[in-house]
Protein backbone atom coordinates (compact mmCIF):
# COMPACT_ATOMS: atom_id res chain seq x y z
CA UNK A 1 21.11 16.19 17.50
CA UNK A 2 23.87 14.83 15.61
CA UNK A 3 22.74 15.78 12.53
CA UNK A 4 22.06 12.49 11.16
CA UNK A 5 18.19 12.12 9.54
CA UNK A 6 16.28 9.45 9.16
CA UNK A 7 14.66 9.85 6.03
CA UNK A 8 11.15 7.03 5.59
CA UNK A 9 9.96 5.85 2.78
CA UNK A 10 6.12 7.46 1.77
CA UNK A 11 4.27 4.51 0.67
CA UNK A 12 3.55 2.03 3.74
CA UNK A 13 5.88 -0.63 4.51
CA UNK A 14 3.89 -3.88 6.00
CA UNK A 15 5.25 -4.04 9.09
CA UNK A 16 5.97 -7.98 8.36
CA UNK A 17 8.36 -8.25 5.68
CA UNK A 18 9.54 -4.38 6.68
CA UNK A 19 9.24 -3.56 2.61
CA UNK A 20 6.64 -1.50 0.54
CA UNK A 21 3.72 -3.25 0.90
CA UNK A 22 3.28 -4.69 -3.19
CA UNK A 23 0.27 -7.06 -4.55
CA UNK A 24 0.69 -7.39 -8.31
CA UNK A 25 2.59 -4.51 -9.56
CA UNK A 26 0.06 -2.47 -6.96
CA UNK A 27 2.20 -0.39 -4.97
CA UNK A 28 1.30 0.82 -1.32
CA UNK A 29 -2.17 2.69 -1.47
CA UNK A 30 -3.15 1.72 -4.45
CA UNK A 31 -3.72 -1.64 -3.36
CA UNK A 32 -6.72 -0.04 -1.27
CA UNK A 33 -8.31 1.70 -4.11
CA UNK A 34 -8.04 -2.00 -6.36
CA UNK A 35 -9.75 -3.85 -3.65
CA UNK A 36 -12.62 -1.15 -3.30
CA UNK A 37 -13.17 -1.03 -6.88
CA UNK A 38 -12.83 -4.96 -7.49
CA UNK A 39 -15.81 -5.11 -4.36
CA UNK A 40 -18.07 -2.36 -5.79
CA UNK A 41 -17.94 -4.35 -8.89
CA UNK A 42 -18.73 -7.53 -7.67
CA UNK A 43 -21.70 -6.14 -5.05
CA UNK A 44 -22.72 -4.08 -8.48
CA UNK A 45 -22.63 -7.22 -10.69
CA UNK A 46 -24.75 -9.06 -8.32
C-alpha cells in the first residue's frame, strides 16, 4: 500500500458516459423510484 485511496462516488455512475447517472434533475436511485411510481400510475389509471 502506498497510501493512496481511491475514494468512489455513492450514487451509480452509468458505466457509458462514466458520470452520475442523471434524467431530469433525478439523480442516481431516484431515477428508479420515478419510473416505478410513473408505471404504478399508469397500470392504476388504466
Amino acid at each position: 500500500m502506498d497510501g493512496r485511496e481511491e475514494h468512489y462516488p455513492d450514487y451509480p455512475l452509468f458505466k457509458g458516459l462514466q458520470r452520475p447517472l442523471e434524467f431530469m434533475g433525478i439523480q442516481g436511485r431516484y431515477i428508479y423510484w420515478a419510473a416505478a411510481t410513473i408505471g404504478i400510475a399508469i397500470v392504476g389509471f388504466i
